[in-house]
C-alpha atoms as a PDB file:
ATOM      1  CA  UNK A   1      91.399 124.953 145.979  1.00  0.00           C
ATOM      2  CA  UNK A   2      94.159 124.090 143.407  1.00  0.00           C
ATOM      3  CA  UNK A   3      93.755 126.871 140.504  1.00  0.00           C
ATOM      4  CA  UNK A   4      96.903 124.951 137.891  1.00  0.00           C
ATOM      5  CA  UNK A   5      97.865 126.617 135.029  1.00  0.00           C
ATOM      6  CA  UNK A   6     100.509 125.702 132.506  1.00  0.00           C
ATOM      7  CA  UNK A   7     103.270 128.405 132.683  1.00  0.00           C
ATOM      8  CA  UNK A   8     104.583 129.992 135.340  1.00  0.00           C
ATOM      9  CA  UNK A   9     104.129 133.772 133.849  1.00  0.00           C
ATOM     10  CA  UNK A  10     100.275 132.656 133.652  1.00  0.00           C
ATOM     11  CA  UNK A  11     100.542 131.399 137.293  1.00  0.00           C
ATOM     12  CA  UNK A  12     102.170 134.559 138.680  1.00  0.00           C
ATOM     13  CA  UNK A  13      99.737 136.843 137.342  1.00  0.00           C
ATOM     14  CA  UNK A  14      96.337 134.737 138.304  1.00  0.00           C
ATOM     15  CA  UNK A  15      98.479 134.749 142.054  1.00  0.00           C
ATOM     16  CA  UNK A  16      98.001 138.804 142.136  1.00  0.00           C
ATOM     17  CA  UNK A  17      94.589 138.353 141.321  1.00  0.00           C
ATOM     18  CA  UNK A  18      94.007 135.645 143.851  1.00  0.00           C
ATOM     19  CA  UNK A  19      95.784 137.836 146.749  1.00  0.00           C
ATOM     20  CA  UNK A  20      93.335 140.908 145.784  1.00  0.00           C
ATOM     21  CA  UNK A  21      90.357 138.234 145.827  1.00  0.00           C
ATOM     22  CA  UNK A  22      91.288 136.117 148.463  1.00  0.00           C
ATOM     23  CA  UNK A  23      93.591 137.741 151.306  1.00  0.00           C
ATOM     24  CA  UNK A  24      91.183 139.873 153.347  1.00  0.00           C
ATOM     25  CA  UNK A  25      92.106 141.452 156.550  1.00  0.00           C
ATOM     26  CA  UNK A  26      95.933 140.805 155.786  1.00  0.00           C
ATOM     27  CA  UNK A  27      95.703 137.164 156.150  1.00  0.00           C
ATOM     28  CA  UNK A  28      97.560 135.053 153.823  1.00  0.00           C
ATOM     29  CA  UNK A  29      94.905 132.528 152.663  1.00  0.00           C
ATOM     30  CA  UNK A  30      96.556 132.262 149.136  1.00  0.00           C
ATOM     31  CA  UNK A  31     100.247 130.193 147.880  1.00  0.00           C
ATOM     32  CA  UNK A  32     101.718 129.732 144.808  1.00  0.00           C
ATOM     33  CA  UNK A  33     103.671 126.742 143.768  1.00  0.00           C
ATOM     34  CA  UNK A  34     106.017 126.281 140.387  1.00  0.00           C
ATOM     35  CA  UNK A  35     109.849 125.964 139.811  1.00  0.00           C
ATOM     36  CA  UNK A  36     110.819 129.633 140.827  1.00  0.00           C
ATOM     37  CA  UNK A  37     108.054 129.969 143.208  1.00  0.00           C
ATOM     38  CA  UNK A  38     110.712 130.955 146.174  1.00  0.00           C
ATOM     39  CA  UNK A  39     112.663 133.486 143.695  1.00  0.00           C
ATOM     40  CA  UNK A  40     109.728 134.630 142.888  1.00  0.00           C
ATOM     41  CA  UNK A  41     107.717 135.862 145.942  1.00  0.00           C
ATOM     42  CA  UNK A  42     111.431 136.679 147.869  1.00  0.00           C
ATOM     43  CA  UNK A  43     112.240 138.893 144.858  1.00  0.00           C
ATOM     44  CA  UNK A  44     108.593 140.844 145.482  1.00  0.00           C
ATOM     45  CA  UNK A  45     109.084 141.452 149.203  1.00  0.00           C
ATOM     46  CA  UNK A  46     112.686 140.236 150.470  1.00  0.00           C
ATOM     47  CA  UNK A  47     111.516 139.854 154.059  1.00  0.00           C
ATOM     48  CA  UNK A  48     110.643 136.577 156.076  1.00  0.00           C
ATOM     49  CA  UNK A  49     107.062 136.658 155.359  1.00  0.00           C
ATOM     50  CA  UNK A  50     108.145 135.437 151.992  1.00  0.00           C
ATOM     51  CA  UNK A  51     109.735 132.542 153.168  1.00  0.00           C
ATOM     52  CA  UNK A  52     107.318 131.708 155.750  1.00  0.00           C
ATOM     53  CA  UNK A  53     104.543 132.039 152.809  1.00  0.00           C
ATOM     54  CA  UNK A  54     106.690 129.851 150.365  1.00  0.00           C
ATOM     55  CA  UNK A  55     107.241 126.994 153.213  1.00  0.00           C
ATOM     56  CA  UNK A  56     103.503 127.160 153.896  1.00  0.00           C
ATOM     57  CA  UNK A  57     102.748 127.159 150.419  1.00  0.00           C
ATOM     58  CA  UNK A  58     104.616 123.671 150.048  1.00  0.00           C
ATOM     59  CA  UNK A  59     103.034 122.453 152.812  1.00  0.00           C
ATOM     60  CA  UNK A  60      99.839 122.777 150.715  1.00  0.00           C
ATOM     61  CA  UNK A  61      97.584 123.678 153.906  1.00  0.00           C
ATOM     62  CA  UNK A  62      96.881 127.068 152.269  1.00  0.00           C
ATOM     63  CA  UNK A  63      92.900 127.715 151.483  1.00  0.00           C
ATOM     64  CA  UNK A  64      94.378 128.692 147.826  1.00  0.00           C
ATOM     65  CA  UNK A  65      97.218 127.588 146.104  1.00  0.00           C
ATOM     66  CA  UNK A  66      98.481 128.203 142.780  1.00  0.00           C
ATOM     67  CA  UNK A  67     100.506 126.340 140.636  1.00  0.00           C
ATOM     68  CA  UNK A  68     101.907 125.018 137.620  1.00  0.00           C
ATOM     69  CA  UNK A  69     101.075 121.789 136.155  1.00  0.00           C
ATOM     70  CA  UNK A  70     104.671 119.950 136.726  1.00  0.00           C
ATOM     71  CA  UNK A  71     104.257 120.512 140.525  1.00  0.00           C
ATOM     72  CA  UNK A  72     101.375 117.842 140.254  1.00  0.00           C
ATOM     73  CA  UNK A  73     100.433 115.931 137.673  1.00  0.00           C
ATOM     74  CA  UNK A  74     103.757 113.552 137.032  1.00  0.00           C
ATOM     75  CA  UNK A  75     102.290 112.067 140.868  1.00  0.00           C
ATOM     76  CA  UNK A  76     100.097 110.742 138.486  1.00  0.00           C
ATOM     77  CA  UNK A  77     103.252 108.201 137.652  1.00  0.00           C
ATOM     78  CA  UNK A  78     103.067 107.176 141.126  1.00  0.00           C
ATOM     79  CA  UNK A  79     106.316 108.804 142.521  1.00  0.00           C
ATOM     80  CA  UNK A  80     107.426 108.058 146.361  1.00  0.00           C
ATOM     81  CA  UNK A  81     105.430 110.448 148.487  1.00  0.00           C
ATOM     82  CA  UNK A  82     102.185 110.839 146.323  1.00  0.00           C
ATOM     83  CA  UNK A  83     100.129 109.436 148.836  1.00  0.00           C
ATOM     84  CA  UNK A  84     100.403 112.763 150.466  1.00  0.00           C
ATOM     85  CA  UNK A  85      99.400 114.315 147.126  1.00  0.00           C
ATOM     86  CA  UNK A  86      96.413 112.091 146.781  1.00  0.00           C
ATOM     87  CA  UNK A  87      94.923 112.301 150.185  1.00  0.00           C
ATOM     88  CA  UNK A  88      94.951 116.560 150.036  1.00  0.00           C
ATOM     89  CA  UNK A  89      93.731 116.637 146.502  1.00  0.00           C
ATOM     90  CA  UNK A  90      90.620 113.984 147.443  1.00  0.00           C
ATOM     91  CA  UNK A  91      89.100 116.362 149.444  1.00  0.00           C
ATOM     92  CA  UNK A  92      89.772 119.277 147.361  1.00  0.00           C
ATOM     93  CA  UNK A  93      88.579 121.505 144.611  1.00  0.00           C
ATOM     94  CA  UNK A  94      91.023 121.592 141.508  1.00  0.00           C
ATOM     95  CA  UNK A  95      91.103 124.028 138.513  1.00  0.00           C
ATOM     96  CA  UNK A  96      92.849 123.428 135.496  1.00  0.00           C
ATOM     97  CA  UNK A  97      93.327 126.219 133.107  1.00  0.00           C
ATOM     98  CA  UNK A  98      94.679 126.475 129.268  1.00  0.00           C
ATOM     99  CA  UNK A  99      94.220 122.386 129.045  1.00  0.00           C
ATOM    100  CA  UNK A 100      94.993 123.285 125.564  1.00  0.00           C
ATOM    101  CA  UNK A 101      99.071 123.832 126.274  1.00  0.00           C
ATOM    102  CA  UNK A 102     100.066 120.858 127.336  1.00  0.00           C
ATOM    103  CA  UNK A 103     101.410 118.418 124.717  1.00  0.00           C
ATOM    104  CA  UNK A 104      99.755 114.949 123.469  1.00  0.00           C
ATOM    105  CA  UNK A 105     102.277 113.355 126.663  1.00  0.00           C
ATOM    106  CA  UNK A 106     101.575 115.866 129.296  1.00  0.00           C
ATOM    107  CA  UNK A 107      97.561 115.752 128.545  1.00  0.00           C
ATOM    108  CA  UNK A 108      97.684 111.920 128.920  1.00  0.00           C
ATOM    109  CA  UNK A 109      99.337 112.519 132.557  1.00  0.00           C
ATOM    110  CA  UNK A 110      97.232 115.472 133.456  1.00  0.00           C
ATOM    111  CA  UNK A 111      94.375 113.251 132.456  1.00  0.00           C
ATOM    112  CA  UNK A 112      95.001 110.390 134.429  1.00  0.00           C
ATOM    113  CA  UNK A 113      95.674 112.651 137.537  1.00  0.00           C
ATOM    114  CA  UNK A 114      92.285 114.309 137.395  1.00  0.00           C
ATOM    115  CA  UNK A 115      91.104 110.890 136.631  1.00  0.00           C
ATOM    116  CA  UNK A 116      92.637 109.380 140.046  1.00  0.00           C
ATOM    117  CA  UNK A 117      91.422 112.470 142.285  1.00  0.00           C
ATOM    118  CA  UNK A 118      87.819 111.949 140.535  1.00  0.00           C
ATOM    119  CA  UNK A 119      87.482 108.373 142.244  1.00  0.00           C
ATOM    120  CA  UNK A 120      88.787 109.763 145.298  1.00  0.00           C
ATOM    121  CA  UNK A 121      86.162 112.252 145.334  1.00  0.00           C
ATOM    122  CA  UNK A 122      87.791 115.344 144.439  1.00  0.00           C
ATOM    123  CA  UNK A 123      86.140 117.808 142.372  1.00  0.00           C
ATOM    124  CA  UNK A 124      87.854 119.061 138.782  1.00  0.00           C
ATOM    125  CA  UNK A 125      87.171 121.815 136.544  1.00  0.00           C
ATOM    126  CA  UNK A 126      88.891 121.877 133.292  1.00  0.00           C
ATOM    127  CA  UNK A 127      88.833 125.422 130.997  1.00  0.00           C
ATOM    128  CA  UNK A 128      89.774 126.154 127.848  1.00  0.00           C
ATOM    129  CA  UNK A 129      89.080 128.810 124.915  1.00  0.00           C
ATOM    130  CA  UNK A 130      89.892 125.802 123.121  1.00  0.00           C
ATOM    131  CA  UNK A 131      88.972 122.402 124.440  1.00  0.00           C
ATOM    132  CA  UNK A 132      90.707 119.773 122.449  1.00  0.00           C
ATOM    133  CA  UNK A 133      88.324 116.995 121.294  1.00  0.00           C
ATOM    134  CA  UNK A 134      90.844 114.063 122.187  1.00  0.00           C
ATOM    135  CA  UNK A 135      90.837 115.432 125.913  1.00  0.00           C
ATOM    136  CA  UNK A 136      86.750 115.485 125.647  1.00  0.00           C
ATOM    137  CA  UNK A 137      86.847 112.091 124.698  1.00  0.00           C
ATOM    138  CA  UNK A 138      89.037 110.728 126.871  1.00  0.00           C
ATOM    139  CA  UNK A 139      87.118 112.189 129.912  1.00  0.00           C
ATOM    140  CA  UNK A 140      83.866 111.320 128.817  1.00  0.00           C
ATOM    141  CA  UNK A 141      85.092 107.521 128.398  1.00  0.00           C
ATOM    142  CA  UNK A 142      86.903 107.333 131.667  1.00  0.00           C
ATOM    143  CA  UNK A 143      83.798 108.649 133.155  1.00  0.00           C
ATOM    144  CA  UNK A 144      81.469 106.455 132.075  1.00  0.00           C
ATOM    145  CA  UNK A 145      84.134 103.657 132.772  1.00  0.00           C
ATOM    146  CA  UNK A 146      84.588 104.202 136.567  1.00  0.00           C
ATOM    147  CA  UNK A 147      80.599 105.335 136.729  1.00  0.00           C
ATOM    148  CA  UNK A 148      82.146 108.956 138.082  1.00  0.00           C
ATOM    149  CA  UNK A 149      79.777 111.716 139.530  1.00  0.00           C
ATOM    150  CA  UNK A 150      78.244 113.178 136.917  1.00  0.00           C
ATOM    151  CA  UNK A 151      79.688 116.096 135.260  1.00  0.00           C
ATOM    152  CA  UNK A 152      78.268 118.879 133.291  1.00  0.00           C
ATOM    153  CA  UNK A 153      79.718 120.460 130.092  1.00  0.00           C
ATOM    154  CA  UNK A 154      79.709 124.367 130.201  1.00  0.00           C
ATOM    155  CA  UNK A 155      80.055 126.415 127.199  1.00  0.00           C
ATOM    156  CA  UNK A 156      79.964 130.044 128.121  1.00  0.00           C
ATOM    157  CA  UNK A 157      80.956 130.797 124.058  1.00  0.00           C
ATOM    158  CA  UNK A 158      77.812 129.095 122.582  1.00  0.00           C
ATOM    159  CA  UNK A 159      75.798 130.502 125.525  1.00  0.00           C
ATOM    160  CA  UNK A 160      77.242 134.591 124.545  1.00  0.00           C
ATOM    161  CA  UNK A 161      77.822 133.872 121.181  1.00  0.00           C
ATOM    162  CA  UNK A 162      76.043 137.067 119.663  1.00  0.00           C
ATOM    163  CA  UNK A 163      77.527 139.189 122.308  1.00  0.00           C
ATOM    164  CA  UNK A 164      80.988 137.633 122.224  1.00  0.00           C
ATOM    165  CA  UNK A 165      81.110 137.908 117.971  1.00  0.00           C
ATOM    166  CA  UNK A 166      80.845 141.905 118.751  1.00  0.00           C
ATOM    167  CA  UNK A 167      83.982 141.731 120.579  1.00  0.00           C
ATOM    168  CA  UNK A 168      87.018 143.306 118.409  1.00  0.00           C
ATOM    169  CA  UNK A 169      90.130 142.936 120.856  1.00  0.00           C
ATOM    170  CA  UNK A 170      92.871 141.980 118.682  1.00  0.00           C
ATOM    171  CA  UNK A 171      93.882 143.405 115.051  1.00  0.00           C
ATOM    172  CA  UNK A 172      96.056 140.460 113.562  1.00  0.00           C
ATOM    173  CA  UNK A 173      98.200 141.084 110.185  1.00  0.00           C
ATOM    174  CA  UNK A 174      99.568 138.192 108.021  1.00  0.00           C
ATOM    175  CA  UNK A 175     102.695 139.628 105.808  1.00  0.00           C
ATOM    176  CA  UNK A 176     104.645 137.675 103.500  1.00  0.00           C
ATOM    177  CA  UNK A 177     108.474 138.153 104.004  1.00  0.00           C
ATOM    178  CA  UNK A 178     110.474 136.735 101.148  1.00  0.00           C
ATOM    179  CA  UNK A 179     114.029 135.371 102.630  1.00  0.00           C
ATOM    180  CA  UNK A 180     117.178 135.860 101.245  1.00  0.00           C
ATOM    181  CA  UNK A 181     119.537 133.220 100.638  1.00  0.00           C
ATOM    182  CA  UNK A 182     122.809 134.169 101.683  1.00  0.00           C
ATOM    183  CA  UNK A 183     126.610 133.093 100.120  1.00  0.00           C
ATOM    184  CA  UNK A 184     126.899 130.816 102.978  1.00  0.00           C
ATOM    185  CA  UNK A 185     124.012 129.018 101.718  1.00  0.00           C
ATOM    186  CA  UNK A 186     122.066 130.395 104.840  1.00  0.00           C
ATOM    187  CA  UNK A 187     119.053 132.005 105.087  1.00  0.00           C
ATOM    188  CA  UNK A 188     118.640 135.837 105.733  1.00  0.00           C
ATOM    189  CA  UNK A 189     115.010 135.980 108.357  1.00  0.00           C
ATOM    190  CA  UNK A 190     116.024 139.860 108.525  1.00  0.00           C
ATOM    191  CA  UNK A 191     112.625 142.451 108.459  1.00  0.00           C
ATOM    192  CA  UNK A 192     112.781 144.634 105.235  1.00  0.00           C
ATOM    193  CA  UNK A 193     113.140 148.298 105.921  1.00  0.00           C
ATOM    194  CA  UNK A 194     109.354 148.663 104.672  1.00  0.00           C
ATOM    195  CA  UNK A 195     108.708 145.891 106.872  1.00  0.00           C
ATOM    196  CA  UNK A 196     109.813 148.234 109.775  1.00  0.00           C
ATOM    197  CA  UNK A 197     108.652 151.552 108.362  1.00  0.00           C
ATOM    198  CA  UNK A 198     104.750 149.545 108.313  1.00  0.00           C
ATOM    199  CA  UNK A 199     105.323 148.808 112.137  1.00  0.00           C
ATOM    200  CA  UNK A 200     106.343 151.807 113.219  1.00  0.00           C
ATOM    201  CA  UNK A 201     103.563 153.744 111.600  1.00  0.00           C
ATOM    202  CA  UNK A 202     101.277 151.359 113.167  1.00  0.00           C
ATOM    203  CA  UNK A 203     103.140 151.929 116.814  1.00  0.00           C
ATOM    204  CA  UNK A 204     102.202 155.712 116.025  1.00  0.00           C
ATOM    205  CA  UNK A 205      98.691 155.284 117.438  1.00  0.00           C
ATOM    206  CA  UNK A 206      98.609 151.531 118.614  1.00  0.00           C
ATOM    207  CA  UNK A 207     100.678 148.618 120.853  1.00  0.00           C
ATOM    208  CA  UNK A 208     101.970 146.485 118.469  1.00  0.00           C
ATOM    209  CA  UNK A 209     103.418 143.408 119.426  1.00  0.00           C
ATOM    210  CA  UNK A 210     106.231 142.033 117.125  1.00  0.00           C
ATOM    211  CA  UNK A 211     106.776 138.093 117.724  1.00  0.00           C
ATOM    212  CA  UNK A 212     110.056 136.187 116.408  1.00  0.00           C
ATOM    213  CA  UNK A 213     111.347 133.068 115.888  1.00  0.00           C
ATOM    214  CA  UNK A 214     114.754 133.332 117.497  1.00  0.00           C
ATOM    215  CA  UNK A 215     116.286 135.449 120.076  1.00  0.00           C
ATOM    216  CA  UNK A 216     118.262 136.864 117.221  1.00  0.00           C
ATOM    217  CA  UNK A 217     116.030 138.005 114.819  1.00  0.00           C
ATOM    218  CA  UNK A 218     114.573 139.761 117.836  1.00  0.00           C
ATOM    219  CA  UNK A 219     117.138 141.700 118.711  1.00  0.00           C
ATOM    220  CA  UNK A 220     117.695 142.649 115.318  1.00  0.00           C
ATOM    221  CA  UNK A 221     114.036 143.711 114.510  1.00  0.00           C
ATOM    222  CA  UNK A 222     114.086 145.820 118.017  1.00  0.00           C
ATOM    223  CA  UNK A 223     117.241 147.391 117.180  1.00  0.00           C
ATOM    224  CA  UNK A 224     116.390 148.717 113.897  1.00  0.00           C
ATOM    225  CA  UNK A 225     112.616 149.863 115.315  1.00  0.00           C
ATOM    226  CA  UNK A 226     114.862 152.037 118.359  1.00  0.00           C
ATOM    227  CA  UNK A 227     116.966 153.185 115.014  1.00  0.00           C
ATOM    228  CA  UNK A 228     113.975 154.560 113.284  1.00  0.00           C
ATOM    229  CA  UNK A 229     115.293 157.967 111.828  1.00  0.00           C
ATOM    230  CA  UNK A 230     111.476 159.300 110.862  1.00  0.00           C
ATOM    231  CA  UNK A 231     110.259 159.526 114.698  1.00  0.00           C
ATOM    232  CA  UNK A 232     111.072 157.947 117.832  1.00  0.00           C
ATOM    233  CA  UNK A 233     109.234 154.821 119.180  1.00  0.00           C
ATOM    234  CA  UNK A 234     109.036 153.460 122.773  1.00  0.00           C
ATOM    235  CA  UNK A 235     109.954 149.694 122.207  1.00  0.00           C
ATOM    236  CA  UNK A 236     110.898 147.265 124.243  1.00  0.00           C
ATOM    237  CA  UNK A 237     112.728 143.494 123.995  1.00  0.00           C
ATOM    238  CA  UNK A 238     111.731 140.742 126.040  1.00  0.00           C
ATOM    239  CA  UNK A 239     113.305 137.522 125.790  1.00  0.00           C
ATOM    240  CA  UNK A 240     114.557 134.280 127.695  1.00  0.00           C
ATOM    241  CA  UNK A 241     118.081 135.496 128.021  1.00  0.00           C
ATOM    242  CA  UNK A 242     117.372 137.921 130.267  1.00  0.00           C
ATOM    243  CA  UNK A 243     117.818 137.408 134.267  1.00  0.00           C
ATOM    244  CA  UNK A 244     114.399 136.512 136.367  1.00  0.00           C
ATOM    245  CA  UNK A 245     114.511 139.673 137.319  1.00  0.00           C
ATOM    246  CA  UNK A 246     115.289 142.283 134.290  1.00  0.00           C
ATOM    247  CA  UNK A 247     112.430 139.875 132.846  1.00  0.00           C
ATOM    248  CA  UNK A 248     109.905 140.748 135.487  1.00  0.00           C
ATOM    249  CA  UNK A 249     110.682 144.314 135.067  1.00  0.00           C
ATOM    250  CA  UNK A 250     109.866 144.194 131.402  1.00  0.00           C
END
């Protein structure tokens, strides 16, 4: 099975979950697979069973393999070597999660590969919270164009909907921030002092979870929340500028 997710965060964490699933009696029965794969399991357990687990991995003879979606799909352009690709993924069961986060020219190539391991007999599940209708489409229409196995359309939402309407996970709150226009002619994206004040009292009792445009105005928004003079709150700053490492520690 090929369980293919979008970012490699997403992939790391459904990996752990695999491994607690999947690896019984100590045997390794479960890879991952995306850009950083090797940094990644080496940095967790810096011996040679993280190597040998990484080569295997790429070998793709594991019973489970995770992976990000750039691994794959482009041997949907036809790339030398993707007959090797092909041949594995015809006689095997593929996943493909958060459909939703690839753009307009990364669906059309993620399409056409689950289109080409269709005919060649593979299985395919696609998920998403949010399906989007111009990936339904095209599906359904290649389907019915190559006369495909039929396939079934599950919607575990409309199927729970009273049960799922109950659930209250997230509390989401809209605020209006009006910019200043510096002399520079630049614009000011600073949080007000209330601003801050609001989010602290909410961090009180609460996770919040702060999101910014720019590294920046990050920085700047997490400094002045570790500066709050009322009370002290535990906050911490994640961004892409940190090392793979301080990252995964955060």
């Amino acid at each position: 099975m090929f369980y293919v997710l979008p970012l490699r965060a997403a992939a790391e964490q459904i990996f752990y979950r695999a491994v607690d699933i999947f690896n019984c009696d100590n045997n390794n029965r479960v890879g991952i697979l995306h850009s950083d794969a090797d940094v990644f399991l080496i940095s967790d357990d810096e011996n040679e069973n993280s190597i040998k687990l990484y080569e295997t991995s790429n070998q793709l003879s594991l019973a489970v393999n995770i992976a990000s979606g750039d691994q794959f799909f482009p041997y949907a352009l036809k790339p030398p070597g993707y007959e090797k690709i092909y041949s594995t993924f015809s006689y095997s069961k593929l996943v493909v999660d958060e459909i939703q986060a690839y753009d307009p020219k990364a669906s059309a190539i993620a399409i056409k590969f689950a289109e080409d391991i269709a005919r060649l007999g593979g299985n395919i599940l696609l998920m998403s919270a949010t399906f989007p209708d111009f990936i339904k489409v095209e599906l359904l229409q290649r389907s019915k164009k190559y006369n495909l196995l039929e396939h079934e359309i599950i919607n575990i939402y409309e199927e729970n909907k009273n049960d799922l309407l109950k659930l209250k996970k997230h509390k989401i709150c809209l605020v209006k921030i009006k910019n200043k226009i510096l002399e520079d002619k630049k614009i000011d994206f600073s949080f007000s002092e209330n601003l801050i004040k609001k989010i602290a009292r909410e961090a009180k009792t609460k996770r919040v979870l702060v999101v910014c445009n720019t590294i920046n105005q990050a920085i700047s928004v997490y400094n002045k929340i570790l500066n709050f003079k009322d009370y002290r709150i535990d906050a911490y700053l994640l961004h892409s500028r940190f090392s793979f490492y301080d990252r995964k520690k955060i």
